[in-house]
N, C-alpha and C. Protein backbone atom coordinates (compact mmCIF):
# COMPACT_ATOMS: atom_id res chain seq x y z
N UNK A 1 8.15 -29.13 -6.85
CA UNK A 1 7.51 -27.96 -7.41
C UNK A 1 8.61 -26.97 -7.84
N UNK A 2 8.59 -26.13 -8.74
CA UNK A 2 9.51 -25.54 -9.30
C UNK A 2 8.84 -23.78 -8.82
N UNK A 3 9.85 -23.19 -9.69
CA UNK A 3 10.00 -21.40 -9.13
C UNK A 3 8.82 -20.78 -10.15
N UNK A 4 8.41 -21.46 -11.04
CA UNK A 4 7.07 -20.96 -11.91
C UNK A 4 5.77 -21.30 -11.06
N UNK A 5 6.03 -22.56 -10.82
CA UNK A 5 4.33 -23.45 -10.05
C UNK A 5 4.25 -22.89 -9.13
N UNK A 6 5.17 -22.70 -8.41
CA UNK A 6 5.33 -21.51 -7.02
C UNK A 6 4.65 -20.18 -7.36
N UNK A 7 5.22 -19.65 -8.23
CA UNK A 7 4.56 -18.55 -8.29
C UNK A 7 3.15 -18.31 -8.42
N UNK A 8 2.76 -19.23 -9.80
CA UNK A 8 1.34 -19.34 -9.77
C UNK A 8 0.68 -19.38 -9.14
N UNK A 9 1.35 -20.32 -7.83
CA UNK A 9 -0.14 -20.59 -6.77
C UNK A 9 -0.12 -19.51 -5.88
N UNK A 10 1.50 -18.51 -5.72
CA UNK A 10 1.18 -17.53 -5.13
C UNK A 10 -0.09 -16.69 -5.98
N UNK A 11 0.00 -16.83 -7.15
CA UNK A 11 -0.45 -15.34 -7.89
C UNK A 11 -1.91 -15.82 -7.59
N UNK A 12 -2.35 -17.26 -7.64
CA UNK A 12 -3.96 -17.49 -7.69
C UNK A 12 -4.31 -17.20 -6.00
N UNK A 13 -3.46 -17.32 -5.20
CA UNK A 13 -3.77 -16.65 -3.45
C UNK A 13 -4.06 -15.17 -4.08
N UNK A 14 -3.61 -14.38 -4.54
CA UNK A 14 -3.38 -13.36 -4.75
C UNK A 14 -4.84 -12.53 -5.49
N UNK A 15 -5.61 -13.84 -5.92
CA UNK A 15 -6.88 -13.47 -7.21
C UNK A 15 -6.18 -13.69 -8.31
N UNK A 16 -5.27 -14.10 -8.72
CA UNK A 16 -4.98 -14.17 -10.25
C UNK A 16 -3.19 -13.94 -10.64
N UNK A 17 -3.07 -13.99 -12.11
CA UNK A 17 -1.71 -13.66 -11.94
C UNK A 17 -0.87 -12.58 -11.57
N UNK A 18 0.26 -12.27 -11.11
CA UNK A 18 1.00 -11.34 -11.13
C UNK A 18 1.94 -10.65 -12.16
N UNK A 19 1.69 -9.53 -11.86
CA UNK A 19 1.95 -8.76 -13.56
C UNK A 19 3.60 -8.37 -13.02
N UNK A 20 4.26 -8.44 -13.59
CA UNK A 20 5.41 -8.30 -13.95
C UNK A 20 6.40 -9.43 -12.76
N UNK A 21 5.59 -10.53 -13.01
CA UNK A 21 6.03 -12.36 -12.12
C UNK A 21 7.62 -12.79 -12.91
N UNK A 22 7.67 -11.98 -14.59
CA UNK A 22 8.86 -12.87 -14.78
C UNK A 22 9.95 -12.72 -13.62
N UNK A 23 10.30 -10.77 -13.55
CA UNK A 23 11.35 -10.33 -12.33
C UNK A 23 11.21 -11.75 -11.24
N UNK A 24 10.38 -12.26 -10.69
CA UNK A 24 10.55 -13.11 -9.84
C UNK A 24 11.61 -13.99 -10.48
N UNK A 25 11.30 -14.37 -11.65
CA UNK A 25 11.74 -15.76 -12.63
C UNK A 25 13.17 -15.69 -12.86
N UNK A 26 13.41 -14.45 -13.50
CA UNK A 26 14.63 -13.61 -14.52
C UNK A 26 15.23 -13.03 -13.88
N UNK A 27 14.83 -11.88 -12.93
CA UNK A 27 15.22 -11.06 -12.68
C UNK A 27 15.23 -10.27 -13.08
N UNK A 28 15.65 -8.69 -12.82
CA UNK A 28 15.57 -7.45 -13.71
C UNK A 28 16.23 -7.88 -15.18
N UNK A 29 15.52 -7.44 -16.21
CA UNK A 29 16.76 -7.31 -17.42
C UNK A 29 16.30 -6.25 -17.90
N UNK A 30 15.47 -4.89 -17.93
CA UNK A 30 15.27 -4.04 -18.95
C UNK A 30 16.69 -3.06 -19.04
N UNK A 31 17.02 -2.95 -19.72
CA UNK A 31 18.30 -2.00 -19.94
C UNK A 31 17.69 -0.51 -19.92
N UNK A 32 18.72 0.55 -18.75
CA UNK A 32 18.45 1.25 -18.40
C UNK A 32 17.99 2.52 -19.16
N UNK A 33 18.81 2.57 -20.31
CA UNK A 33 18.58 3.56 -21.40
C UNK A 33 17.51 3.30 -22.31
N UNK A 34 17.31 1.85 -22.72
CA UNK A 34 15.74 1.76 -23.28
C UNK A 34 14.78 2.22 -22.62
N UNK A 35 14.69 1.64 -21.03
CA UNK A 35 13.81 2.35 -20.23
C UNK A 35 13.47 3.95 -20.21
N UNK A 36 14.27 4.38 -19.09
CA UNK A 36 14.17 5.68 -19.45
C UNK A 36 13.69 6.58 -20.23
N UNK A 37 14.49 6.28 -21.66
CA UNK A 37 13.92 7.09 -23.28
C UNK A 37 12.70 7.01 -23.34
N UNK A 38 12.28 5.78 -23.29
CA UNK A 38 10.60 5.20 -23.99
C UNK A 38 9.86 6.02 -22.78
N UNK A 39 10.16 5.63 -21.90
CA UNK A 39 8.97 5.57 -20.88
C UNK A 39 8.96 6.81 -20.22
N UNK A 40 10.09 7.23 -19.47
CA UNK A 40 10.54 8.21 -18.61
C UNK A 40 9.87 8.07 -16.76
N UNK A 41 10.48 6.47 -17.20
CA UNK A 41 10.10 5.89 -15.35
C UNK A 41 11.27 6.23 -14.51
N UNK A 42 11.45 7.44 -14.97
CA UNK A 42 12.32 8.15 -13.61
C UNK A 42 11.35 9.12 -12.44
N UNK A 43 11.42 8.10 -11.78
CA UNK A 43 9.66 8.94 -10.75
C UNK A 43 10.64 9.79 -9.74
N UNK A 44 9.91 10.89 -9.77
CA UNK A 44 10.39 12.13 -8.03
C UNK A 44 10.05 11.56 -6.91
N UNK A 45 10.47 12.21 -6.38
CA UNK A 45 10.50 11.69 -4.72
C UNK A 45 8.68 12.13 -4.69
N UNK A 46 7.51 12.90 -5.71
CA UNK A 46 6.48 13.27 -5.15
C UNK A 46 6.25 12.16 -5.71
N UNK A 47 6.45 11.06 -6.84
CA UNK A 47 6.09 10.10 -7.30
C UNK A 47 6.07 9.16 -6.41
N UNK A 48 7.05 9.22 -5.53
CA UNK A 48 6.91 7.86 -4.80
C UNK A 48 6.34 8.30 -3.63
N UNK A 49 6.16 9.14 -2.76
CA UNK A 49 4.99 9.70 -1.73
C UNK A 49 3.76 9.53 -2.52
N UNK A 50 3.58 9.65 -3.72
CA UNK A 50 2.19 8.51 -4.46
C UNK A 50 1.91 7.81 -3.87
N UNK A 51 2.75 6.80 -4.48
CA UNK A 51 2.95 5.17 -4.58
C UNK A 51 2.84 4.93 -2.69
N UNK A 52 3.65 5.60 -1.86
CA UNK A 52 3.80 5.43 -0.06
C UNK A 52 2.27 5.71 0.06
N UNK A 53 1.21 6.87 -0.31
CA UNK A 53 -0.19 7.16 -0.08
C UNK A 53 -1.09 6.12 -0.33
N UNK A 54 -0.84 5.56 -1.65
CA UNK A 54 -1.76 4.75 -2.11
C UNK A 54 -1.21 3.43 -1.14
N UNK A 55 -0.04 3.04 -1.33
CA UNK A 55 0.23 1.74 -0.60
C UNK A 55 -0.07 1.54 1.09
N UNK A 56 -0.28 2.80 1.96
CA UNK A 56 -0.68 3.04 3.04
C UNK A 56 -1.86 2.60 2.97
N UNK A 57 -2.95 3.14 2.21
CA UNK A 57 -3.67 3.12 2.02
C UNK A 57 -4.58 1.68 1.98
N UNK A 58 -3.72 0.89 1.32
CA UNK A 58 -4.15 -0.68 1.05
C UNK A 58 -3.60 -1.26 2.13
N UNK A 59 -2.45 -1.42 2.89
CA UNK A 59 -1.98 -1.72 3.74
C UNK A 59 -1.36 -0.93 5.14
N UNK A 60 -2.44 0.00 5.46
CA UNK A 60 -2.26 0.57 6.56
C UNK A 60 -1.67 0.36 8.06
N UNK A 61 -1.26 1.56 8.98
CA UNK A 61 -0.60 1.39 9.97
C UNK A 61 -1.64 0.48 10.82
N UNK A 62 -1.07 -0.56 11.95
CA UNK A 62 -2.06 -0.85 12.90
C UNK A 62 -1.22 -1.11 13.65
N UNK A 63 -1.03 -2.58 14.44
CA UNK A 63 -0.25 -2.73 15.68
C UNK A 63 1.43 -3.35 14.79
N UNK A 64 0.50 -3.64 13.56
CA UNK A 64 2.37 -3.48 12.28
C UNK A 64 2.65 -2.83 11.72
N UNK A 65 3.81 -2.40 11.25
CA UNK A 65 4.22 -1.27 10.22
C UNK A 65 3.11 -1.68 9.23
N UNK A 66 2.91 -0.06 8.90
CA UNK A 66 1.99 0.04 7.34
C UNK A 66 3.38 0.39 6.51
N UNK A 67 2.53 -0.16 5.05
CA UNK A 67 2.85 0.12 3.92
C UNK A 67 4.64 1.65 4.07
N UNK A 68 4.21 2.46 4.62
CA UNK A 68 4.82 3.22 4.34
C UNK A 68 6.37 3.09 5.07
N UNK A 69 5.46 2.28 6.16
CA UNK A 69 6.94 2.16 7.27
C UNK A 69 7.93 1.06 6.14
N UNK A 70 7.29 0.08 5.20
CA UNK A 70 8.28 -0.53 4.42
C UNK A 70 8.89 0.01 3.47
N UNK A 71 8.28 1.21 3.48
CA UNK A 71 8.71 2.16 2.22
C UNK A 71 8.69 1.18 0.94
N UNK A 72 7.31 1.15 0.50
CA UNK A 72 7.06 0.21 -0.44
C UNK A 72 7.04 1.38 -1.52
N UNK A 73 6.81 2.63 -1.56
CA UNK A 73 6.97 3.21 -2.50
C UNK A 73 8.33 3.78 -3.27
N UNK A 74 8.84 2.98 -2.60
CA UNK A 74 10.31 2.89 -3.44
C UNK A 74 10.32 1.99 -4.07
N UNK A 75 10.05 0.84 -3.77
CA UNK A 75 10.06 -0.06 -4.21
C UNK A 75 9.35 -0.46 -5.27
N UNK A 76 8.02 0.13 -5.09
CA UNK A 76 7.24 0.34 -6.62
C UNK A 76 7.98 0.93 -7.51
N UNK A 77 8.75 2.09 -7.38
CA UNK A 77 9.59 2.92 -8.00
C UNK A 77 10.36 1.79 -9.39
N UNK A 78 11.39 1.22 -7.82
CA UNK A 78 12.46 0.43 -8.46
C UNK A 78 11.84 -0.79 -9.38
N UNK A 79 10.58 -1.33 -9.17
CA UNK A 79 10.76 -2.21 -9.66
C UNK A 79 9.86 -1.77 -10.86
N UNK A 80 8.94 -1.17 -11.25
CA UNK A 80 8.42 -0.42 -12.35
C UNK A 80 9.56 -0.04 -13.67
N UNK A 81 10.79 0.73 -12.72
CA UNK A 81 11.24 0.69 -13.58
C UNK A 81 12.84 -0.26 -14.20
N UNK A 82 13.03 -0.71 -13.26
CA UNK A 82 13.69 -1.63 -13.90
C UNK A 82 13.27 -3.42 -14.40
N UNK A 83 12.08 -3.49 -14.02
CA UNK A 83 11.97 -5.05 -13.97
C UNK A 83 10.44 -5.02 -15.57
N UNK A 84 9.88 -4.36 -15.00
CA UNK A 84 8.57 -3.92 -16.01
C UNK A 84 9.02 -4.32 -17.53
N UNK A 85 8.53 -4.78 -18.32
CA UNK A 85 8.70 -4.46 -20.00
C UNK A 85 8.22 -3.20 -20.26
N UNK A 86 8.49 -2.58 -21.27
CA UNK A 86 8.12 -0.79 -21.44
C UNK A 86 6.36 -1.04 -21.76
N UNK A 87 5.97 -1.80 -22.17
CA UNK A 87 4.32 -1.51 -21.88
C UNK A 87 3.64 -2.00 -20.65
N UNK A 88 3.86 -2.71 -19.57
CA UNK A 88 3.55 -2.58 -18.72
C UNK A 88 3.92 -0.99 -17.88
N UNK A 89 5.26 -0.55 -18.13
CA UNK A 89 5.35 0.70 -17.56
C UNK A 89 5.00 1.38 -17.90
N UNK A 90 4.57 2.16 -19.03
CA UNK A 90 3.43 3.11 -19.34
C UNK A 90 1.97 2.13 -19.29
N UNK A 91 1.89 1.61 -18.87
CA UNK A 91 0.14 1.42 -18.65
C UNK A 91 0.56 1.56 -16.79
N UNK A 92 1.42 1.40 -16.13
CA UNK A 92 1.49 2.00 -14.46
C UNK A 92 1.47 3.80 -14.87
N UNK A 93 2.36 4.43 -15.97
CA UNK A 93 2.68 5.47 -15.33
C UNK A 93 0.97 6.22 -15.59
N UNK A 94 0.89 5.56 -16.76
CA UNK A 94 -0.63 6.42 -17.42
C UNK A 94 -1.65 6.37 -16.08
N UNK A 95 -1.49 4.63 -15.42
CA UNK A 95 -1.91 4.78 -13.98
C UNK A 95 -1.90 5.92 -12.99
N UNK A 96 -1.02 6.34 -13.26
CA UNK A 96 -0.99 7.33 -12.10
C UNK A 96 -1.46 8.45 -12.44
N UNK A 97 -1.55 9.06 -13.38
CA UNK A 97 -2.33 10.17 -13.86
C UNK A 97 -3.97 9.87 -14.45
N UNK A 98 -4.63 8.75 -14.46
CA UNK A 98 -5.88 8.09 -13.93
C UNK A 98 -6.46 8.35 -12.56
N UNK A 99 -5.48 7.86 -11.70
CA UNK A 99 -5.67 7.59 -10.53
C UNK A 99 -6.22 9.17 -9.85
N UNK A 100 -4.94 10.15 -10.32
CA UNK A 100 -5.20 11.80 -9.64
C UNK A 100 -6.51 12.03 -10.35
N UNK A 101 -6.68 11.59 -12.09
CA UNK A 101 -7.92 12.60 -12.61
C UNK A 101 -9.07 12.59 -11.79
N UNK A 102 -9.02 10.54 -11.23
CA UNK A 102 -10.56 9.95 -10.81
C UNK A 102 -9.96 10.99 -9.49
N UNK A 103 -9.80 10.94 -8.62
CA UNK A 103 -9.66 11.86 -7.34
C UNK A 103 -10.09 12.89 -8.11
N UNK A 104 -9.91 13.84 -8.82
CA UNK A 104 -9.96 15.17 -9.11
C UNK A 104 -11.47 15.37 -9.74
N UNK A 105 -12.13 14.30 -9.91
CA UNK A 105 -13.49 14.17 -10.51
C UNK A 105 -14.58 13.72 -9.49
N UNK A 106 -13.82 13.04 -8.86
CA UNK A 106 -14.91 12.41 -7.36
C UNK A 106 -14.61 13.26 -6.00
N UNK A 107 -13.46 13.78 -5.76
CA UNK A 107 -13.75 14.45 -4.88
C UNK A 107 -13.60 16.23 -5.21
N UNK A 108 -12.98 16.42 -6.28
CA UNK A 108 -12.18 17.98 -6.77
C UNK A 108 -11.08 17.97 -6.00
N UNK A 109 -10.41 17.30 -6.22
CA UNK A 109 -8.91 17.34 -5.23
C UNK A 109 -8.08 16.33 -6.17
N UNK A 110 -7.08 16.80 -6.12
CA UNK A 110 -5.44 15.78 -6.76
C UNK A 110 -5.72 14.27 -5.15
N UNK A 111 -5.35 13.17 -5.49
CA UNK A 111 -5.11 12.33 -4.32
C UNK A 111 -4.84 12.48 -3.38
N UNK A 112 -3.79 13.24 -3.85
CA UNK A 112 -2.99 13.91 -2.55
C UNK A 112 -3.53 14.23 -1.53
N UNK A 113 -3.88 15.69 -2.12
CA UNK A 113 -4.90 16.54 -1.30
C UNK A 113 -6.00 16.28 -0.48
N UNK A 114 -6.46 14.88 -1.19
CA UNK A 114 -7.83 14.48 -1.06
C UNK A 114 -7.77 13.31 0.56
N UNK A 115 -8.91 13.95 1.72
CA UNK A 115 -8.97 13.44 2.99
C UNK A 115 -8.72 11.54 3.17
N UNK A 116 -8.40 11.51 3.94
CA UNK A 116 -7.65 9.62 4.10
C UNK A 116 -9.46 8.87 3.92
N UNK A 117 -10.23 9.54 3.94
CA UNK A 117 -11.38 9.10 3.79
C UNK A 117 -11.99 9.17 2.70
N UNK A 118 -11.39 10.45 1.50
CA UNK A 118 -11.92 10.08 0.08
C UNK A 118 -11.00 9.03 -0.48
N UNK A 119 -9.90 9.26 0.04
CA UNK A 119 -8.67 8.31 -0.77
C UNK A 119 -9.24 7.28 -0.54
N UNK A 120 -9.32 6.14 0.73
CA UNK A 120 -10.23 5.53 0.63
C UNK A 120 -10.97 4.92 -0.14
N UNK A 121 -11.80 5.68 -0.25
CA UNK A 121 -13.47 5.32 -1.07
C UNK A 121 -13.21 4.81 -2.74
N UNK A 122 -11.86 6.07 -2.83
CA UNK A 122 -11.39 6.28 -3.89
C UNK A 122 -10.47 5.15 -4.43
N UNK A 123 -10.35 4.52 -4.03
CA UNK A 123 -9.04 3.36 -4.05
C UNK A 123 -10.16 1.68 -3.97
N UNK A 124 -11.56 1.65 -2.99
CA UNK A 124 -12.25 0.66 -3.04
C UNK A 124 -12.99 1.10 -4.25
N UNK A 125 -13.05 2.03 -5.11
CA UNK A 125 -13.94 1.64 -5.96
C UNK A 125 -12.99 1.20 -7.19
N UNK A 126 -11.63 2.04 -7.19
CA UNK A 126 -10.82 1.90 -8.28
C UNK A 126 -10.56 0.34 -7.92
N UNK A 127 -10.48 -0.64 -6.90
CA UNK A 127 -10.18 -2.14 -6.60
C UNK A 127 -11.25 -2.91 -7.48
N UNK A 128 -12.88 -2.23 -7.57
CA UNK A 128 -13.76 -3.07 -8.13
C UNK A 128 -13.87 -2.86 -9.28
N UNK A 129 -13.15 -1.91 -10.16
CA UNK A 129 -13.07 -1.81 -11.14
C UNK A 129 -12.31 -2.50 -11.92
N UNK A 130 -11.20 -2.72 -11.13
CA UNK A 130 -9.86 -3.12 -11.63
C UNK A 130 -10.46 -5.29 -11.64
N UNK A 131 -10.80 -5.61 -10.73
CA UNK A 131 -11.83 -6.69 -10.81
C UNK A 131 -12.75 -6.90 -11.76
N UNK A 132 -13.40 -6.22 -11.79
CA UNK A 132 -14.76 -6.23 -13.19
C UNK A 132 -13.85 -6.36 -14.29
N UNK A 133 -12.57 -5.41 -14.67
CA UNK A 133 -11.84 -5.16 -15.84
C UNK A 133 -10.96 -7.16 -15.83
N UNK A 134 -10.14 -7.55 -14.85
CA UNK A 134 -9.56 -8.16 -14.73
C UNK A 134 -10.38 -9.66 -15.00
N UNK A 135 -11.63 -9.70 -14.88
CA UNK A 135 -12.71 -10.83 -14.94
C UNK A 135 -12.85 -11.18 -16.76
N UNK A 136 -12.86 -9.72 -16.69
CA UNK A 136 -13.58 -9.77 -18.13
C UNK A 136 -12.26 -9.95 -19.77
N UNK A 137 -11.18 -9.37 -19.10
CA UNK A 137 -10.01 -9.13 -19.78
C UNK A 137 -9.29 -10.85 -20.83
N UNK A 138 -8.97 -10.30 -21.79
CA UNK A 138 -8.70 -10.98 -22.56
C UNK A 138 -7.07 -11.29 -22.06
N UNK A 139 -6.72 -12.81 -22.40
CA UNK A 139 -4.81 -13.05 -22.19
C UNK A 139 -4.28 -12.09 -23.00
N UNK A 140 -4.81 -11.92 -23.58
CA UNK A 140 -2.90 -10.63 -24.54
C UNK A 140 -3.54 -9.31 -24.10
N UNK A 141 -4.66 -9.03 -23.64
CA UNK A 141 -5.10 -7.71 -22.94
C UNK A 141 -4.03 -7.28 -21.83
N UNK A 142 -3.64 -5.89 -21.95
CA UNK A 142 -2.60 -5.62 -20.64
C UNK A 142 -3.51 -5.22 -19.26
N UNK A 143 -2.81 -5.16 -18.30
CA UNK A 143 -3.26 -5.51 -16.74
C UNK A 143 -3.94 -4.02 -16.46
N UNK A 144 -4.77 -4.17 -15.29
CA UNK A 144 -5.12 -2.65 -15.24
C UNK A 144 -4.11 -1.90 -14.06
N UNK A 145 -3.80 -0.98 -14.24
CA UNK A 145 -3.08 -0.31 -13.58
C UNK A 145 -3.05 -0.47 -11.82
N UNK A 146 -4.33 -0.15 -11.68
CA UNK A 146 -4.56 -0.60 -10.37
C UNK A 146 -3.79 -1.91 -10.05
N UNK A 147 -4.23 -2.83 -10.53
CA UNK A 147 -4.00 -3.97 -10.25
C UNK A 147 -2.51 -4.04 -9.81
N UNK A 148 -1.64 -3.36 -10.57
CA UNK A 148 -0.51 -3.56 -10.65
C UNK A 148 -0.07 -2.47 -9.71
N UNK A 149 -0.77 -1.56 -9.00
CA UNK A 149 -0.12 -1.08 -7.85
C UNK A 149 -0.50 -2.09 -6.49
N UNK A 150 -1.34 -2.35 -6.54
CA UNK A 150 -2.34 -3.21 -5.78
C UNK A 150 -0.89 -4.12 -5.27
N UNK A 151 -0.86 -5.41 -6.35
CA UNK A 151 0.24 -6.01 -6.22
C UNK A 151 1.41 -5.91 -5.56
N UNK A 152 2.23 -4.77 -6.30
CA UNK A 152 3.39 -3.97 -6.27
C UNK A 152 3.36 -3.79 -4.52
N UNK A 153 2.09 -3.11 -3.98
CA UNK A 153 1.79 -2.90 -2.50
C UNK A 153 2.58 -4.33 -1.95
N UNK A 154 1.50 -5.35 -2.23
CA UNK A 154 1.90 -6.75 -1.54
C UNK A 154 3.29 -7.52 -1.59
N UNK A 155 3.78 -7.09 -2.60
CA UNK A 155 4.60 -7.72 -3.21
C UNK A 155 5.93 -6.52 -2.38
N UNK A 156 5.85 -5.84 -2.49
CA UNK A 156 7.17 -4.54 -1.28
C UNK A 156 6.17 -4.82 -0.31
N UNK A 157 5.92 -5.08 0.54
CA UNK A 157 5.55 -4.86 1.81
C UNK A 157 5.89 -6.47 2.76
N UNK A 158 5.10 -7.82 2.00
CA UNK A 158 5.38 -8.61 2.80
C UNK A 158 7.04 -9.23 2.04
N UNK A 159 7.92 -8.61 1.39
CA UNK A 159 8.62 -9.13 1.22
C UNK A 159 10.41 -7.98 1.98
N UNK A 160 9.74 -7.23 2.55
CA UNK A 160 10.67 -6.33 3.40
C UNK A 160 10.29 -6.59 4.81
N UNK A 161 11.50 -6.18 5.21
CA UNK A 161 11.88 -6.60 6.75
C UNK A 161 10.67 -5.80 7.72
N UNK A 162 10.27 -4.89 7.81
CA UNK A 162 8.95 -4.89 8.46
C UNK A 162 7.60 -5.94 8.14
N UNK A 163 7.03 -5.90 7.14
CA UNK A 163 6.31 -6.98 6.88
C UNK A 163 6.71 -8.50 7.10
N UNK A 164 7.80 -8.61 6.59
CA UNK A 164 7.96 -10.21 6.69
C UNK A 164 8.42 -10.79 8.50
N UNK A 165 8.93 -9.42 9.29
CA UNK A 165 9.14 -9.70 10.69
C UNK A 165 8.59 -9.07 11.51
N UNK A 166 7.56 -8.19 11.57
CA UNK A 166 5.99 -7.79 12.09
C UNK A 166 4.95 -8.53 11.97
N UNK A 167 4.92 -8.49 10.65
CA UNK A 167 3.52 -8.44 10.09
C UNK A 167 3.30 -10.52 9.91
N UNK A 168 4.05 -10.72 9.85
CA UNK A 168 3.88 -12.34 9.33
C UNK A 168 5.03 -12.66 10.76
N UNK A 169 4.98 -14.02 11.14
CA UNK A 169 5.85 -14.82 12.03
C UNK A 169 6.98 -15.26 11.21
N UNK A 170 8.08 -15.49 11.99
CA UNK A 170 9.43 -14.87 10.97
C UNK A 170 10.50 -16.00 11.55
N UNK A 171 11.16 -16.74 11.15
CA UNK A 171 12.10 -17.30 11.92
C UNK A 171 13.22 -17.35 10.89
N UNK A 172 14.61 -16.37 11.33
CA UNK A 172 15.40 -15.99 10.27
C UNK A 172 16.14 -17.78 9.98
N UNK A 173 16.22 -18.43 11.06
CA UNK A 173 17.19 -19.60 10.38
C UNK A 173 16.26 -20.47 11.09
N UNK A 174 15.35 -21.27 9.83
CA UNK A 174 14.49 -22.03 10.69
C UNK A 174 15.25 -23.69 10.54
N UNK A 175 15.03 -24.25 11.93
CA UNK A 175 15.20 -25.40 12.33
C UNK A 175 14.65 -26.51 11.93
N UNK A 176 14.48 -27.42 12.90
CA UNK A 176 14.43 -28.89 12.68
C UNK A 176 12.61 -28.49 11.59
N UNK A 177 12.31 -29.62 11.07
CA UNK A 177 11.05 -29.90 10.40
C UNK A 177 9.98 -30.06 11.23
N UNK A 178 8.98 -29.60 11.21
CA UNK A 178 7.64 -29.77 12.09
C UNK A 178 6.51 -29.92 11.00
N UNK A 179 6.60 -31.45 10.37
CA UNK A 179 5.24 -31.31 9.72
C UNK A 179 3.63 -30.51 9.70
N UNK A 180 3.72 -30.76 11.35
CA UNK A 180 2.36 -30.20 11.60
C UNK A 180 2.36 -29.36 13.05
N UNK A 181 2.12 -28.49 12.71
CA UNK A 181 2.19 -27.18 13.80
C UNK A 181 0.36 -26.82 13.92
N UNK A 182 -0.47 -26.37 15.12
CA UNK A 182 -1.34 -26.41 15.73
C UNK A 182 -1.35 -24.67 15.15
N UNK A 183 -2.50 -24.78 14.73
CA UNK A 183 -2.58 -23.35 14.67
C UNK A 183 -3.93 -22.55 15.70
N UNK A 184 -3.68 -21.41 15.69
CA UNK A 184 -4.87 -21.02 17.13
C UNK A 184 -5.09 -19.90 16.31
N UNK A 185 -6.72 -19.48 16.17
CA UNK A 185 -7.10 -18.63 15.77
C UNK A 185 -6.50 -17.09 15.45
N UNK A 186 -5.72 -16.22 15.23
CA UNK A 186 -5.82 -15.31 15.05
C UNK A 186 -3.65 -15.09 14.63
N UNK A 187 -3.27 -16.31 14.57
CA UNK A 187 -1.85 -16.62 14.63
C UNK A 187 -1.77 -15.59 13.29
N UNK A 188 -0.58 -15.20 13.30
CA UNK A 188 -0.07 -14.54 11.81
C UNK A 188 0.57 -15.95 11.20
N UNK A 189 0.81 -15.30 9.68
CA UNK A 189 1.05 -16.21 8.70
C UNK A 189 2.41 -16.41 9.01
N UNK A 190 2.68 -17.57 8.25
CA UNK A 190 4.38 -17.65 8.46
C UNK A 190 5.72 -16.98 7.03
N UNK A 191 6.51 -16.32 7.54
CA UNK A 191 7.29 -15.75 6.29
C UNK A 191 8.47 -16.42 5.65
N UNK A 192 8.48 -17.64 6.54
CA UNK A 192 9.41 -18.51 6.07
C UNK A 192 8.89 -20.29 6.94
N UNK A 193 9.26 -20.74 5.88
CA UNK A 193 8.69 -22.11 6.43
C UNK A 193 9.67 -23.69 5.67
């Protein structure tokens, strides 16, 4: 199996593909000054306490680091803007000023502001939207924003050292081969195998 087929079958675990999968493939290539100019994906530190709210949010604290403890909102940061093509990054940034209006229309509050219980509500409905949109969406149609924080969440979280050695079973230098390992109800996933 190769580093594409891989991905895919991650992206179909996932519900579908992953939007900005080449970075997996390629790696970053957007050049920094194209970026920038076009887009202006230079996010503030309130930009990425966003991105830490919302990603808490989807992947909250429990007996593992949440979202924030991976500081996935940096990581949305970094990879938005360096890995993204410039229209995927303005359809995230336009995201984010979506994201505050719907808060500012459903509850009268910026996200921010708005209680861990509208955010919430606010974030499961923006998920079924982003679904309905994503069902219905045409291949050269671009991704919905959500989606691509959604991701971005999963994608910084189980791939940093809290998630991948909390949150999932972790063995930094794994050993001999064990075809078949017994699994018992409630085992975490494995982060390396």
């Amino acid at each position: 199996m190769n580093r594409r087929e891989a991905l895919t079958r991650v992206g179909l675990l996932l519900g579908g593909t992953i939007i900005g999968a080449e970075a997996f493939l390629s790696g970053c290539n957007n050049a920094p000054e194209k970026t920038v100019a076009s887009t202006g994906a230079n996010f503030t530190n309130d930009d990425i306490a966003f991105f830490d709210e919302i990603a808490e949010k989807i992947l909250p604290k429990t007996d593992t680091p949440g979202a924030k403890d991976a500081k996935v909102g940096e990581f949305m940061a970094r990879i938005v803007k360096d890995c993204y093509p410039e229209k995927d990054q303005q359809i995230f940034i336009d995201g984010m000023t979506k994201l505050n209006d719907a808060s500012q229309k459903k509850n009268g509050t910026s996200f921010m502001k708005s209680t861990a219980e509208q955010k919430h509500d606010l974030l499961v409905e923006l998920d079924k939207e982003q679904k309905a949109y994503m069902d219905k969406k045409q291949k050269d149609e671009p991704a919905h924003y959500f989606r691509m924080m959604k991701e971005l969440t999963l994608w910084g979280y189980f791939t940093s050292e809290e998630g991948a050695t909390k949150a999932l079973r972790y063995v930094a230098v794994p050993g001999k081969y064990q075809g078949c390992i017994d699994y018992k109800k409630g085992d975490k996933a494995w982060a390396t195998a």
